[in-house]
Protein backbone atom coordinates (compact mmCIF):
# COMPACT_ATOMS: atom_id res chain seq x y z
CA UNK A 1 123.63 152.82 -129.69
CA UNK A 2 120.55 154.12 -128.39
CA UNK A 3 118.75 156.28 -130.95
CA UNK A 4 117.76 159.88 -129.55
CA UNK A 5 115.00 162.56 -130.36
CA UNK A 6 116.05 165.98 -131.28
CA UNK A 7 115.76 167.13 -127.48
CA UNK A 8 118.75 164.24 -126.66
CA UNK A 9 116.19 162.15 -124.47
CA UNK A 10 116.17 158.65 -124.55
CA UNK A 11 113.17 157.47 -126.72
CA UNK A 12 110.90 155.45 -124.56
CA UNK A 13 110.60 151.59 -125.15
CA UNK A 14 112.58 149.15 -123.91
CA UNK A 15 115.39 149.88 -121.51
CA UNK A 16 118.85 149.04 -122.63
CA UNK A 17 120.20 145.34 -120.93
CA UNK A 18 122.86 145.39 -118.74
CA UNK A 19 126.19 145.37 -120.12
CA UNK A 20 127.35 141.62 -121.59
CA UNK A 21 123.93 140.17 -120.30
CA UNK A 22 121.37 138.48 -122.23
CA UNK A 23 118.43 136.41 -121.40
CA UNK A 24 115.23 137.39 -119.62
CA UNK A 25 114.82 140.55 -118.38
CA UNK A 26 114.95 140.82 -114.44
CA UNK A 27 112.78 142.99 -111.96
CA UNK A 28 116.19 145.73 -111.89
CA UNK A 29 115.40 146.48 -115.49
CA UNK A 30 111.51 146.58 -114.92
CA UNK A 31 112.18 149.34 -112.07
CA UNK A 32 114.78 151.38 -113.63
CA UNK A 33 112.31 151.96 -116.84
CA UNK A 34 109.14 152.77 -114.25
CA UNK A 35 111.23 155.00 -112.24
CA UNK A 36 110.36 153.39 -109.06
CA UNK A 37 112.03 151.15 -106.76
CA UNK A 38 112.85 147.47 -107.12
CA UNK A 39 110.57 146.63 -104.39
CA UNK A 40 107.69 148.55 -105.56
CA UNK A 41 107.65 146.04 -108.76
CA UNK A 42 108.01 142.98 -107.10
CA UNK A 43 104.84 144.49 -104.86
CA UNK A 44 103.13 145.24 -108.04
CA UNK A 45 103.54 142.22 -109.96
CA UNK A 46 102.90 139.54 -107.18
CA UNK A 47 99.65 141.52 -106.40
CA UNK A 48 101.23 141.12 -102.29
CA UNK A 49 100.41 145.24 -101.97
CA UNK A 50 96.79 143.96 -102.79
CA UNK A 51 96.58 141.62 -100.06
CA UNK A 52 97.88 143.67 -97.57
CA UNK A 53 95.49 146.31 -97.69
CA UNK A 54 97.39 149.58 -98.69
CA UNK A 55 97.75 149.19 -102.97
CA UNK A 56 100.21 150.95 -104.37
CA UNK A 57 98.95 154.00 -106.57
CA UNK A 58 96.68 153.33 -109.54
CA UNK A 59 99.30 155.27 -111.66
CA UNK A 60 102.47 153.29 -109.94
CA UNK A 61 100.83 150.11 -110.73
CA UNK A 62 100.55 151.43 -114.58
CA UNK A 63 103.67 152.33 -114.72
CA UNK A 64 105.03 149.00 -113.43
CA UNK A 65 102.67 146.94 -115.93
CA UNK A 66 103.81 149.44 -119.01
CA UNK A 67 107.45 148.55 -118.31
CA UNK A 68 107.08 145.33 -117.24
CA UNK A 69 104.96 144.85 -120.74
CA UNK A 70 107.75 146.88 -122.51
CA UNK A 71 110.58 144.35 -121.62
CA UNK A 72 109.20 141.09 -121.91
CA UNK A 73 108.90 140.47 -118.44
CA UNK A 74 107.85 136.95 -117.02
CA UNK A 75 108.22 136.06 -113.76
CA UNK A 76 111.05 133.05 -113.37
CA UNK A 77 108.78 130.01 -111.74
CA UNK A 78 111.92 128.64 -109.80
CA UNK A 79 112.05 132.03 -107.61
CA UNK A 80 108.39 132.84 -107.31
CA UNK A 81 108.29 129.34 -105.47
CA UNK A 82 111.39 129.97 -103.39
CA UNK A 83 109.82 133.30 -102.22
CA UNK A 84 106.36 131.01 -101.56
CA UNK A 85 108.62 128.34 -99.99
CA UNK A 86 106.78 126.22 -102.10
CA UNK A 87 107.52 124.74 -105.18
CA UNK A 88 104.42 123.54 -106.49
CA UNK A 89 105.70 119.79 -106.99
CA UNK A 90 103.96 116.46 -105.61
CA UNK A 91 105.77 113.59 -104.91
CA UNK A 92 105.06 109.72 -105.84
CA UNK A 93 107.26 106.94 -104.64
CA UNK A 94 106.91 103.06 -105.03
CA UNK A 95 107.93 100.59 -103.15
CA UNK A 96 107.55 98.08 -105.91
CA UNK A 97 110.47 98.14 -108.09
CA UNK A 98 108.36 99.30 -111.00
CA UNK A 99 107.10 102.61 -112.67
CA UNK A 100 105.16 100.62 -115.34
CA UNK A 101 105.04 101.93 -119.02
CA UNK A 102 102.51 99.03 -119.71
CA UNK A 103 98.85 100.19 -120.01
CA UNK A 104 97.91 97.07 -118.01
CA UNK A 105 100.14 97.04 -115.07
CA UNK A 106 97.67 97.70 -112.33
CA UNK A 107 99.90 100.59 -111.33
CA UNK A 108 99.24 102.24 -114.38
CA UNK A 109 95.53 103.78 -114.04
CA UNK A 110 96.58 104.70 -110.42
CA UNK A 111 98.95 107.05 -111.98
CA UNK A 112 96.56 108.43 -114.27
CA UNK A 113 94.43 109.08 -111.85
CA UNK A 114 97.18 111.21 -109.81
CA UNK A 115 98.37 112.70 -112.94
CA UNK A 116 94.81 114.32 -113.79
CA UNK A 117 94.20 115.13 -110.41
CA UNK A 118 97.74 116.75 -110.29
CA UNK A 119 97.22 118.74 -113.08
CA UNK A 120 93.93 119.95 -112.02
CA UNK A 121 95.22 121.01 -108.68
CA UNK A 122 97.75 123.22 -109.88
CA UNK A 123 100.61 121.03 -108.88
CA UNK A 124 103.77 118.74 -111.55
CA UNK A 125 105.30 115.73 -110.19
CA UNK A 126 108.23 114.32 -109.07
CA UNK A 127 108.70 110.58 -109.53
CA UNK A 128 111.18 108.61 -107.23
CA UNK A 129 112.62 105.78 -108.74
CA UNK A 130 114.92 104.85 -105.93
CA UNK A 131 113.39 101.43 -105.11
CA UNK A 132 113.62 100.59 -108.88
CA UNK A 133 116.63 98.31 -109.86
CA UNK A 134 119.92 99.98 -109.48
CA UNK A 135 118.53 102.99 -107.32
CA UNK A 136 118.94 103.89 -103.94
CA UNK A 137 116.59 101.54 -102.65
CA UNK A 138 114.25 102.76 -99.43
CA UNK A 139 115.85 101.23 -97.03
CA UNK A 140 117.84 102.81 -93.99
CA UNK A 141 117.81 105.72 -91.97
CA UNK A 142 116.95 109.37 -94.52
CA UNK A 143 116.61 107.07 -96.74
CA UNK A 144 113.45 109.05 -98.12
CA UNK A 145 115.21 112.13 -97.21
CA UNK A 146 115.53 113.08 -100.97
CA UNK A 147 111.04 113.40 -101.17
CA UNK A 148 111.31 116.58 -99.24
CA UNK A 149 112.52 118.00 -102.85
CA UNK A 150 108.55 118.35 -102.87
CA UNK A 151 106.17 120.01 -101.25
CA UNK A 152 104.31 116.78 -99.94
CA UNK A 153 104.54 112.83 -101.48
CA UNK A 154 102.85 110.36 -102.41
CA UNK A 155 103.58 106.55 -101.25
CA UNK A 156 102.35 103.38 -102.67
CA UNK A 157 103.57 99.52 -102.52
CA UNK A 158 102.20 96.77 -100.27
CA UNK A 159 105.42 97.34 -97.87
CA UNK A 160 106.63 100.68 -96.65
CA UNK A 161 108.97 101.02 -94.26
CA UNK A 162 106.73 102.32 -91.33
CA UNK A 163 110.01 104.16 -89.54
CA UNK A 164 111.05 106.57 -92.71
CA UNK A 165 107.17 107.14 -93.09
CA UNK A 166 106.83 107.94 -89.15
CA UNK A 167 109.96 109.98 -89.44
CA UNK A 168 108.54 112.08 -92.17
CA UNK A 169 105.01 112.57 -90.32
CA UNK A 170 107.34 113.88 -87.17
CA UNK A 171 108.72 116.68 -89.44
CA UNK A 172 105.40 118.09 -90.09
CA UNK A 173 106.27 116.66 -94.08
CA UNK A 174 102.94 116.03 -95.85
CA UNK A 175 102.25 112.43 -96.40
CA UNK A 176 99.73 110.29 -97.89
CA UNK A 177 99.90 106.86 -98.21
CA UNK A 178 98.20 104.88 -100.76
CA UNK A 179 96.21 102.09 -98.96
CA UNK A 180 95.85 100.78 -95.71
CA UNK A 181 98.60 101.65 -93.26
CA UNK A 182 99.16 99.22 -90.26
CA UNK A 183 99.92 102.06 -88.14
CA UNK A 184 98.42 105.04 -89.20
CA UNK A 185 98.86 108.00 -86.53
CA UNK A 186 99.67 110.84 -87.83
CA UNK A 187 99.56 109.54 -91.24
CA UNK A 188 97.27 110.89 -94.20
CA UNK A 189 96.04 107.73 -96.56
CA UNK A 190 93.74 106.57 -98.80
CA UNK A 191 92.97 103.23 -99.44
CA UNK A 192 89.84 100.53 -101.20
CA UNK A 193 87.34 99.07 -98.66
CA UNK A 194 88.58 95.82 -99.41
CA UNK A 195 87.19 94.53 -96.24
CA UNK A 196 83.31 95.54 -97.73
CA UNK A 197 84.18 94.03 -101.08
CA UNK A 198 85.36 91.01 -100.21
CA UNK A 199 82.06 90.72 -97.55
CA UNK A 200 80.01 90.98 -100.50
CA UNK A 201 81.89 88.85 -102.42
CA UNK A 202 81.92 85.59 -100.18
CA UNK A 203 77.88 86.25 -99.14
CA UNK A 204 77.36 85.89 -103.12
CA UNK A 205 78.77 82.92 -103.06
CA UNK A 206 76.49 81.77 -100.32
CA UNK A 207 73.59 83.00 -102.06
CA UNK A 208 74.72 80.77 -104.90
CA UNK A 209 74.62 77.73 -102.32
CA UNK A 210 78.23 77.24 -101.33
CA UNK A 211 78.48 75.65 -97.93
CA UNK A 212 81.96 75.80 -98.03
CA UNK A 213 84.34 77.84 -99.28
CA UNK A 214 88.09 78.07 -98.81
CA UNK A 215 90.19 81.59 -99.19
CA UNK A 216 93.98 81.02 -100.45
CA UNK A 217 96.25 83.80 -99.91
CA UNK A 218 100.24 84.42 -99.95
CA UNK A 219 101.90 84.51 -96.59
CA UNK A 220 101.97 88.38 -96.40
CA UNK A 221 101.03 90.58 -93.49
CA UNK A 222 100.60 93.40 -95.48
CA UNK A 223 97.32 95.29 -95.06
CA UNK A 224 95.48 95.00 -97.87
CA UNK A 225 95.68 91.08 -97.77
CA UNK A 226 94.92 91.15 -94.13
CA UNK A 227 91.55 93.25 -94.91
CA UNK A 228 91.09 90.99 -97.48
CA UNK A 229 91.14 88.18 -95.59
CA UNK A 230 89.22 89.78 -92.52
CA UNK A 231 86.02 90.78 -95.18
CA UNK A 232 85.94 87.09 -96.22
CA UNK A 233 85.52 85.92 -92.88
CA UNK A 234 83.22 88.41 -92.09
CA UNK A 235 81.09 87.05 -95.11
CA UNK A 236 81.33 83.69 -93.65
CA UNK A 237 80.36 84.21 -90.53
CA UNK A 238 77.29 86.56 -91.86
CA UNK A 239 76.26 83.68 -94.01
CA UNK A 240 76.35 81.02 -91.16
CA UNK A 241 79.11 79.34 -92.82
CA UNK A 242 82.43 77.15 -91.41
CA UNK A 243 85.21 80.30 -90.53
CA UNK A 244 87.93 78.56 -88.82
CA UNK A 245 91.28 78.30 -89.63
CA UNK A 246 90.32 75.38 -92.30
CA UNK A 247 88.48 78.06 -94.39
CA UNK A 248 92.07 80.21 -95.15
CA UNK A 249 94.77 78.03 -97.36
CA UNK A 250 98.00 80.54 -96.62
CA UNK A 251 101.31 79.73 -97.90
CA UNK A 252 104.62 81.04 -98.92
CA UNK A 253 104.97 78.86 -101.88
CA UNK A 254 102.12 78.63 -103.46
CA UNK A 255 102.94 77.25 -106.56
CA UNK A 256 104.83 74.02 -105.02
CA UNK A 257 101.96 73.81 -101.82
CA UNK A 258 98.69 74.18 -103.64
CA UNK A 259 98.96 71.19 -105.47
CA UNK A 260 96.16 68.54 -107.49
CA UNK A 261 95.87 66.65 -104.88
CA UNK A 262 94.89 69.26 -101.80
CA UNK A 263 92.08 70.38 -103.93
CA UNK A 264 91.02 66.92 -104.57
CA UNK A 265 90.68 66.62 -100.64
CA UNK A 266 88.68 70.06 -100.39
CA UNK A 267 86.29 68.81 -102.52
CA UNK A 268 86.10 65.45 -100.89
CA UNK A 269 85.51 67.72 -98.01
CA UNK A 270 82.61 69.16 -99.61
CA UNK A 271 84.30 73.12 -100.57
CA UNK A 272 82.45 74.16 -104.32
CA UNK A 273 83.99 77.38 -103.97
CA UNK A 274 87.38 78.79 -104.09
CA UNK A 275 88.38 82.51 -103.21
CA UNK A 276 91.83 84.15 -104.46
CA UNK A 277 93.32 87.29 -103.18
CA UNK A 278 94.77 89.55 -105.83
CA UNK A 279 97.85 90.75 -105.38
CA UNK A 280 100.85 92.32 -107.56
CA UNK A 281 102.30 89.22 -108.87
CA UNK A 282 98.95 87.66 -109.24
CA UNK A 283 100.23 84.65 -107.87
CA UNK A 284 97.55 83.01 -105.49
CA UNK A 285 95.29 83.21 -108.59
CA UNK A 286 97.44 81.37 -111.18
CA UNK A 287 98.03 78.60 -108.50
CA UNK A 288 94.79 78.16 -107.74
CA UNK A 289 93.97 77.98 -111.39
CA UNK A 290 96.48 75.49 -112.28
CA UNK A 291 95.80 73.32 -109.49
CA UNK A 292 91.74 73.55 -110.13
CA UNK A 293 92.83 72.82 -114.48
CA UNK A 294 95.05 69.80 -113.16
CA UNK A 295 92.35 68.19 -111.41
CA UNK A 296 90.37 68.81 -114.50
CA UNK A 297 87.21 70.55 -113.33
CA UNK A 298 84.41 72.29 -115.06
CA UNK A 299 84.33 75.70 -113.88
CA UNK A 300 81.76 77.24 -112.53
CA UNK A 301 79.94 73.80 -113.46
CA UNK A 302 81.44 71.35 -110.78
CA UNK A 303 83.85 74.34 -108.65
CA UNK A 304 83.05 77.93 -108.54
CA UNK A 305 86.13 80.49 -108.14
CA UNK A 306 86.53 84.10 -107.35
CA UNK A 307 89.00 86.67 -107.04
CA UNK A 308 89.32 89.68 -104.66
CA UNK A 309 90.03 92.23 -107.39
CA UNK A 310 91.48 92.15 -110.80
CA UNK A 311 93.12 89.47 -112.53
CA UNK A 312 96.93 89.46 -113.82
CA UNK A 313 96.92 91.90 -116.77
CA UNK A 314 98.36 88.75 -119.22
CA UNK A 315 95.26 87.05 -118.08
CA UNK A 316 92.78 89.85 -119.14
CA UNK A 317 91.67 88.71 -122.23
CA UNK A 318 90.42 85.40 -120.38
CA UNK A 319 86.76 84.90 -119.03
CA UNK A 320 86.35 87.49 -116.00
CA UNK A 321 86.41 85.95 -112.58
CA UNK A 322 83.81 86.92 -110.34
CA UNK A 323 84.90 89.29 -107.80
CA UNK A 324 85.43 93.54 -107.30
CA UNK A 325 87.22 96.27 -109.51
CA UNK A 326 89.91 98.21 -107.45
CA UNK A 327 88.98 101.86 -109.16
CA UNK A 328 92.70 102.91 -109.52
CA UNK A 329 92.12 105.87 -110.83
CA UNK A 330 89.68 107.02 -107.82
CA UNK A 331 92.36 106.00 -105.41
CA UNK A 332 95.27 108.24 -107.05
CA UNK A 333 93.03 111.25 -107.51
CA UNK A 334 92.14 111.46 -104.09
CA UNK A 335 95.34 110.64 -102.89
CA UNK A 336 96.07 113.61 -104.67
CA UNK A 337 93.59 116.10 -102.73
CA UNK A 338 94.15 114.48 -99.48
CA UNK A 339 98.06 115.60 -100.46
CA UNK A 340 96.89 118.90 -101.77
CA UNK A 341 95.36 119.52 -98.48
CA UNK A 342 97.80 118.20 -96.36
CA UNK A 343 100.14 120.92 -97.68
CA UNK A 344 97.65 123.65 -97.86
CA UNK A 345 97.84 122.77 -93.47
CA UNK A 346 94.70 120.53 -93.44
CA UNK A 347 95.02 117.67 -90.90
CA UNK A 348 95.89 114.27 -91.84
CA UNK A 349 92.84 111.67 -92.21
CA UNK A 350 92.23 108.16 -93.22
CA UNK A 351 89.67 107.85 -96.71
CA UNK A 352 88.05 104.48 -97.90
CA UNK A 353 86.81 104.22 -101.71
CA UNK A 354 84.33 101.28 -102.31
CA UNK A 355 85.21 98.73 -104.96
CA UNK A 356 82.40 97.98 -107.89
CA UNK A 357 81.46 93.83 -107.36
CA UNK A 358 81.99 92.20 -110.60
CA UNK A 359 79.91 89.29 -111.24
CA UNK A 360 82.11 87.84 -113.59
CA UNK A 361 81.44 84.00 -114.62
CA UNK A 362 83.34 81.89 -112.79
CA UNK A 363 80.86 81.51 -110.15
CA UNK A 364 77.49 79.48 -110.73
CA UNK A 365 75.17 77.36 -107.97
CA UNK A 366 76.52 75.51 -106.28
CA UNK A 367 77.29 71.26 -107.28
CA UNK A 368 77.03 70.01 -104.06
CA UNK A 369 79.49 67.55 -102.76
């Protein structure tokens, strides 16, 4: 029962709630204790009258703030960013089956990265695990339909299927892709200049006094391993050294292909130098490794190695390998404002972020033959 002065008015406070409702209270209750109308309040407490040039009255607006004060009043998130047709969510979706919860997955500080940057730009995220085992996969037509939950998303993995992406980009949905994309009109992305790094890498080596030096890489057309591949033969043929088709080992298997013996006959061919790419399995790197142990050489005494970009995170605690650091967490923060601005209207653009060479010690002069 509402309590009553001696007059029989209503003592002012908080309104009564609707019959059999409890919860919080709505905008209704707001404007039936102000005395004004419902669409006054919503005016008044989304500060739209403001921005249109004709505020409401200076004693409206009090009235409004009193009673929305009175009640309790917060504004429900969910229908501020309906009204915005926003909802303030970003997006991230792998194409690796993986959303690591290991510190030293290399996926790891890329999400920290767009985590900070996230929370810095106003924006939570949505993670879609549908490529993980047992999801929906990624594969088929709308089959990244569900992304449009968010405002804009983020995509990462070495191998995105380019007609869901283009799709997407068609709608006017904001994109950014993490890395390299083979065809990238239309499409926002950010990716490492692994083409510079791996330059820089391979003229080291020449520096050093390596005449020859062989590159051994998966048999994968995905970007990254073709820029990869493009900035080491760039370094050879800046250093004056052999860049044929004899200076790239590529294989599908390397563990059964890159055996003892074909790195006994490089060296018989006079290569002191061996280059691996990096990639998420880290396998090009471990057979190059096991071959060079089997053989039994001193390394960087009789063979020097390197690897474009971080070794296998079980490996980490092992001597570093000369090479360049992939900064991770660069890459996912500015994926993050290239997204931002994609769905604040900005046109879509292409960013590289330079690596950091790491001189490791895996690499020394060269032996000679």
């Amino acid at each position: 029962m509402v309590a009553k002065e001696a007059t029989g008015r209503a003592k002012p406070g908080r309104a009564p709630a609707p019959p059999g409702r409890r919860g919080r209270p709505r905008q209704a209750e707001v404007a039936r204790l102000a005395g004004v109308s419902q669409a006054t309040v919503s005016l008044v407490l989304s500060g739209r009258d403001l921005a249109t040039g004709r505020p409401i009255s200076a004693e409206t607006r009090g009235k409004v703030l009193d009673a929305a004060r009175s009640l309790g009043y917060v504004p429900d998130p969910a229908a501020s960013r309906l009204a915005a047709a926003r909802n303030n969510l970003l997006g991230v979706f792998s194409f690796t089956a993986t959303f690591p919860t290991d510190v030293r997955h290399s996926y790891y500080p890329f999400l920290v990265g767009v985590e900070q940057e996230a929370a810095a730009q106003g924006y939570d995220l949505v993670l879609f695990t549908g490529s993980s085992s047992g999801g929906a996969g990624a594969s088929g037509a709308g089959a990244l339909n569900r992304v449009r939950l968010a405002d804009g998303c983020l995509f990462l993995g070495r191998h995105a299927p380019a007609d869901e992406l283009r799709r997407l980009v068609a709608d006017d949905f904001p994109v950014v892709h993490v890395g390299r994309p083979d065809d990238a009109e239309g499409l926002a992305w950010v990716g490492a200049d692994y083409v510079s790094a791996s330059r820089e890498v391979v003229t080291t080596l020449a520096g050093l006094g390596h005449r020859r030096v062989v590159l051994v890489r998966e048999d994968d057309e995905a970007p990254a391993s073709t820029d990869r591949e493009r900035g080491f033969l760039d370094g050879l043929s800046a250093s004056g050294l052999p860049a044929g088709p004899d200076a790239v080992f590529r294989s599908g298997d390397l563990r059964r292909d890159l055996t003892a013996d074909r790195v006994s006959a490089w060296l018989a061919e006079g290569v002191t130098a061996f280059v691996a790419e990096e990639t998420d399995t880290g396998t090009a790197w471990r057979a190059l490794r096991a071959a060079v142990d089997a053989v039994g050489l001193d390394c960087p005494g009789r063979v020097s190695l390197a690897l474009l970009g971080s070794p296998p995170a079980d490996l980490a605690d092992e001597p570093a390998p000369m090479g360049f650091d992939i900064p991770r967490p660069t890459l996912g923060a500015e994926a993050v404002r290239l997204l931002a601005a994609r769905v604040a209207g900005e046109p879509a653009r292409g960013t590289l972020v330079a690596c950091a060479f790491r001189p490791g010690t895996t690499a020394g002069p060269s032996a000679g033959p």
